[in-house]
N, C-alpha and C. Protein backbone atom coordinates (compact mmCIF):
# COMPACT_ATOMS: atom_id res chain seq x y z
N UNK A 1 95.80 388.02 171.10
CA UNK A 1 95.06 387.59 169.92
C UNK A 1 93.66 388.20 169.96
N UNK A 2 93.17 389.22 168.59
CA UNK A 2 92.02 389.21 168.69
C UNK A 2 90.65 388.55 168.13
N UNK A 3 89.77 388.56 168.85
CA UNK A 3 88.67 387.84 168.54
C UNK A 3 87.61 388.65 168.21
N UNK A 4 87.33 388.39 166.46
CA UNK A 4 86.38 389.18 165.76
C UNK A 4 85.06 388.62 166.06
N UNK A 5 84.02 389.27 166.94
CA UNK A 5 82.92 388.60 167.22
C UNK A 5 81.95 389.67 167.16
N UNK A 6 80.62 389.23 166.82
CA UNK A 6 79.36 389.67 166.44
C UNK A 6 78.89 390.40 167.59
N UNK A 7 78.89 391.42 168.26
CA UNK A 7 78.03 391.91 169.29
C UNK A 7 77.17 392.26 169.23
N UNK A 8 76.23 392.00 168.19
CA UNK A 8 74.82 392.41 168.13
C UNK A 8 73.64 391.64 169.26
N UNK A 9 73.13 391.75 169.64
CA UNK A 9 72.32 390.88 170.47
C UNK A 9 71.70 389.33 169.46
N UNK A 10 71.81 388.62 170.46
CA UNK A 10 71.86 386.83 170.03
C UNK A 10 70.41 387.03 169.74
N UNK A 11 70.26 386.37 169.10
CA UNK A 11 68.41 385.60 168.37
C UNK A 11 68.17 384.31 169.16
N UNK A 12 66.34 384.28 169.91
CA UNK A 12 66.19 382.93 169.68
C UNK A 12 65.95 382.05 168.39
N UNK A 13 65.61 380.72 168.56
CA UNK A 13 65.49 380.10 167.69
C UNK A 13 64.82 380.06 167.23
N UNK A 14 63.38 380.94 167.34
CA UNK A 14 62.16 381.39 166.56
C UNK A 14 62.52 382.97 165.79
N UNK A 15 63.41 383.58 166.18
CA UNK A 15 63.82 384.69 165.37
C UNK A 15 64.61 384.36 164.49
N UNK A 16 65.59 383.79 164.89
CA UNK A 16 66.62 383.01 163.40
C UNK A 16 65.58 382.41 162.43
N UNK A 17 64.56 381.61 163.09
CA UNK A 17 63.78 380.84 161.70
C UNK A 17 62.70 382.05 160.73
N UNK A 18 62.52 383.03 161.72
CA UNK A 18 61.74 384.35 160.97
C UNK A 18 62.37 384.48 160.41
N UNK A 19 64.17 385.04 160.39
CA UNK A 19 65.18 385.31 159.50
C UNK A 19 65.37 384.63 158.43
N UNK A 20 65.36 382.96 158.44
CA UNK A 20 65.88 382.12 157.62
C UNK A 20 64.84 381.90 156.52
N UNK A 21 63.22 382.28 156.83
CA UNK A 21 61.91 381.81 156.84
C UNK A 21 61.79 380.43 156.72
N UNK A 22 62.52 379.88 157.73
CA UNK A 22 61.98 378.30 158.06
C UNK A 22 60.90 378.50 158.83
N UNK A 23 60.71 377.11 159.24
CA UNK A 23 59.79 376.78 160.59
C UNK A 23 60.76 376.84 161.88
N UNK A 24 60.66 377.00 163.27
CA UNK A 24 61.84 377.08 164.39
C UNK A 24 61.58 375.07 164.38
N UNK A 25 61.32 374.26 163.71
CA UNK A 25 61.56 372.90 164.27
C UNK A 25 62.58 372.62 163.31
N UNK A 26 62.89 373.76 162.11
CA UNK A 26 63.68 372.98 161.48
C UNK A 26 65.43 373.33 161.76
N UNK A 27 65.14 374.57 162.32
CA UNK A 27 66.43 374.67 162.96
C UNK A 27 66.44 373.70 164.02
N UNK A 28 65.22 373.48 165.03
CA UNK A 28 65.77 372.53 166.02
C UNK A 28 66.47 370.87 164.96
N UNK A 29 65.49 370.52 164.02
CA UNK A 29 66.38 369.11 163.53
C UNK A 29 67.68 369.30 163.06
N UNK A 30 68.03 370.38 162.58
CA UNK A 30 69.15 370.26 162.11
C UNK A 30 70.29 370.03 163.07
N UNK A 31 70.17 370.71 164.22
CA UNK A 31 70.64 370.62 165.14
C UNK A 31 70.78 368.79 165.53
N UNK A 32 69.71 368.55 165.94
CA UNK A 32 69.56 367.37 166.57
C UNK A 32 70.41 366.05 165.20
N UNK A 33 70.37 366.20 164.15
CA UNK A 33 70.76 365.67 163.25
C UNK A 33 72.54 366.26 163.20
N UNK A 34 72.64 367.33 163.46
CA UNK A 34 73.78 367.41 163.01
C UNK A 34 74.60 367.95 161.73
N UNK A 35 73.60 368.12 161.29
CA UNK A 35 74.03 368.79 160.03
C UNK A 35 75.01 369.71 160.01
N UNK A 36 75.95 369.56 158.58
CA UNK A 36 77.06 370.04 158.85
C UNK A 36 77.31 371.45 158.40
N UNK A 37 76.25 371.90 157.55
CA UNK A 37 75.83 372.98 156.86
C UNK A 37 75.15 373.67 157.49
N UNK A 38 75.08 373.45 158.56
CA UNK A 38 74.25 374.56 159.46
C UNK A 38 74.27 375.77 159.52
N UNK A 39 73.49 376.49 160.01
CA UNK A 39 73.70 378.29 160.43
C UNK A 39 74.72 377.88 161.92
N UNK A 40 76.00 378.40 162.35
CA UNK A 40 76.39 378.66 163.50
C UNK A 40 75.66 379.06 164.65
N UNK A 41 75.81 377.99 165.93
CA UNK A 41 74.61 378.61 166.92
C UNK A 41 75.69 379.00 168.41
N UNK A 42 75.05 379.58 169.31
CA UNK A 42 75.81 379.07 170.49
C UNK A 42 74.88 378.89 171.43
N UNK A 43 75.74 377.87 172.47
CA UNK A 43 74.51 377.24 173.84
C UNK A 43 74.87 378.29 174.64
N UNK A 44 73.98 379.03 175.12
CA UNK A 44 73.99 379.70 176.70
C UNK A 44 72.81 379.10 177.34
N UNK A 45 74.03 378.07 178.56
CA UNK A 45 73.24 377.23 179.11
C UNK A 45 72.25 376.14 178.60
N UNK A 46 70.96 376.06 178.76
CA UNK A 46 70.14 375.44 177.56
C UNK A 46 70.03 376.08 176.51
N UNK A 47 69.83 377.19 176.64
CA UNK A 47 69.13 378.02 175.24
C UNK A 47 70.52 378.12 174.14
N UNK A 48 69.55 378.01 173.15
CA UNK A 48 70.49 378.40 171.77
C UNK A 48 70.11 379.16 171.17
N UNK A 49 71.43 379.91 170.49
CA UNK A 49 71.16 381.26 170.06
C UNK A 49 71.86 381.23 169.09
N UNK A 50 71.53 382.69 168.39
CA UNK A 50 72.04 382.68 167.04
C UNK A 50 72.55 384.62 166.94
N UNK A 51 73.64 384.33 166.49
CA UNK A 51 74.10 385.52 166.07
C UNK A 51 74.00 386.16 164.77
N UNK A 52 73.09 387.35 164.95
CA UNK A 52 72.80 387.58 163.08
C UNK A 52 73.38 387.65 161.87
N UNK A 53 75.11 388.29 162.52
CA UNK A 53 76.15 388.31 161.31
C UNK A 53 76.32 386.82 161.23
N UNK A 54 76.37 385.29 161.87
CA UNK A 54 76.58 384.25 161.64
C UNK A 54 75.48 383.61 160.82
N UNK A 55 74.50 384.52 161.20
CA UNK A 55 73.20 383.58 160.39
C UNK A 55 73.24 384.60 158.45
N UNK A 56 73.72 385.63 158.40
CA UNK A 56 73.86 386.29 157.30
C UNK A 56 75.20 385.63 156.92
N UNK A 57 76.06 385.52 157.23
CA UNK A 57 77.21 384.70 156.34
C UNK A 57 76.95 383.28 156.01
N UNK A 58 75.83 383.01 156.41
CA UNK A 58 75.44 381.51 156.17
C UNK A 58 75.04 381.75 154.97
N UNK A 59 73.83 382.60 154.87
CA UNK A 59 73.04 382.74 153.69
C UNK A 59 73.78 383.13 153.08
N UNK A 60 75.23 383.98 152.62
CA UNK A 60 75.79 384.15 152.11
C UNK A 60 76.47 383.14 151.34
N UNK A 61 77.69 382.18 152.27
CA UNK A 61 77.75 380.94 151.66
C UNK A 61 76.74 380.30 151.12
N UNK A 62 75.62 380.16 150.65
CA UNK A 62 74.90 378.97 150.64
C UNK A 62 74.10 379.81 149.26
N UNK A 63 74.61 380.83 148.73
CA UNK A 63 73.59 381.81 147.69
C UNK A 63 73.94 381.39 146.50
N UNK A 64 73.64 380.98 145.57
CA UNK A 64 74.03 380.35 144.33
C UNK A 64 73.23 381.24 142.97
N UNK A 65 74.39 381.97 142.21
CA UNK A 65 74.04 382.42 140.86
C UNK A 65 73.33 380.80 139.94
N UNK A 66 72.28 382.01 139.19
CA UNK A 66 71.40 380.59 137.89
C UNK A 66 72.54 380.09 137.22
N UNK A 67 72.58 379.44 137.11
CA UNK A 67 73.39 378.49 136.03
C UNK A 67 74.79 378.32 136.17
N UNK A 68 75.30 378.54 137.41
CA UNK A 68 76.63 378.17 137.80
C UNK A 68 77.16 377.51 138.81
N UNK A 69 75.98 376.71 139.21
CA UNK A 69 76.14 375.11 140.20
C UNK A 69 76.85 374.40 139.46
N UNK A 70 77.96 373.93 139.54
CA UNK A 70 78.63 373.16 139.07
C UNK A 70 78.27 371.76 139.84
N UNK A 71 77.69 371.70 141.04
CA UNK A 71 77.51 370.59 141.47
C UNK A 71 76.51 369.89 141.79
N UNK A 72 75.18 370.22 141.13
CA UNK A 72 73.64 369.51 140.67
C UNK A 72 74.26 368.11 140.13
N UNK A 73 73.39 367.53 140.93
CA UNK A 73 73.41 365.90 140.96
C UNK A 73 72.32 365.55 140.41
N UNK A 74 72.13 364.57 139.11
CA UNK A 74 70.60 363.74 139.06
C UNK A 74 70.04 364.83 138.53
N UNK A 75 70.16 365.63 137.82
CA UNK A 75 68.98 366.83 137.31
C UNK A 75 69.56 366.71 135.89
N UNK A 76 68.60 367.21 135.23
CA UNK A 76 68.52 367.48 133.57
C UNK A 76 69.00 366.00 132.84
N UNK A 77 69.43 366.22 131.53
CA UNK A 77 69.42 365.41 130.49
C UNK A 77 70.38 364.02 130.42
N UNK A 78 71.63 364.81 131.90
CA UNK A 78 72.29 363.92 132.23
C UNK A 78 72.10 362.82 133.37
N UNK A 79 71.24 363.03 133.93
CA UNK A 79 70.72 361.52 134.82
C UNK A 79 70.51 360.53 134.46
N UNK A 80 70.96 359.47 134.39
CA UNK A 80 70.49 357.91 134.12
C UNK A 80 69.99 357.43 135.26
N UNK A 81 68.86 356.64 134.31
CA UNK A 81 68.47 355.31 135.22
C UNK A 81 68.43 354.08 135.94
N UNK A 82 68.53 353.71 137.04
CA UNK A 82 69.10 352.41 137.13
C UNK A 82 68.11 351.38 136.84
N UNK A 83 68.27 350.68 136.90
CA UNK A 83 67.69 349.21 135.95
C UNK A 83 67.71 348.03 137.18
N UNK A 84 66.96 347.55 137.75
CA UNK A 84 67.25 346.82 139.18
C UNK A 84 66.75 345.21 138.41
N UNK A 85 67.16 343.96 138.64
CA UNK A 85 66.59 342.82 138.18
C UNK A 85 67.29 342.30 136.57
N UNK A 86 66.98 341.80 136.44
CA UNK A 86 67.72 340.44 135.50
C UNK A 86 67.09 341.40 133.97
N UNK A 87 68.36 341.90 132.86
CA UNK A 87 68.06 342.61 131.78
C UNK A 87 67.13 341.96 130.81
């Protein structure tokens, strides 16, 4: 079986966030949170790393044409309000 893998040299977690232009704490929360949408990382040993083709197919998934989110929540004309307490 083969295994299609990235051999480019791994990123720390301050180069992935140059890449991503986050801050490197926000890759660390996501992590620590868990998020399920994450960029793909791997542990060597303590350190975590990031592989660039994994961190470019992220941004890939995650790239959205104007006006064809089908799944915006709570935005525009269609949001209602809730009403809390006795009408």
């Amino acid at each position: 079986m083969a295994i299609d893998r990235d051999l480019s040299p791994l990123m720390s977690t301050s180069q992935a966030a140059t890449y991503l232009g986050v801050a490197p704490g926000t890759l660390r929360v996501w992590r620590h949170l868990g998020r399920h949408d994450q960029p793909a990382y791997v542990k060597v040993g303590r350190r975590v790393r990031y592989a660039p083709g994994e961190l470019a197919r992220w941004v890939t998934t995650r790239t959205e044409q104007p006006g064809t989110n089908t799944q915006t929540k709570n935005c525009g004309p269609q949001r209602q309000q809730r009403r809390r307490g006795p009408q």
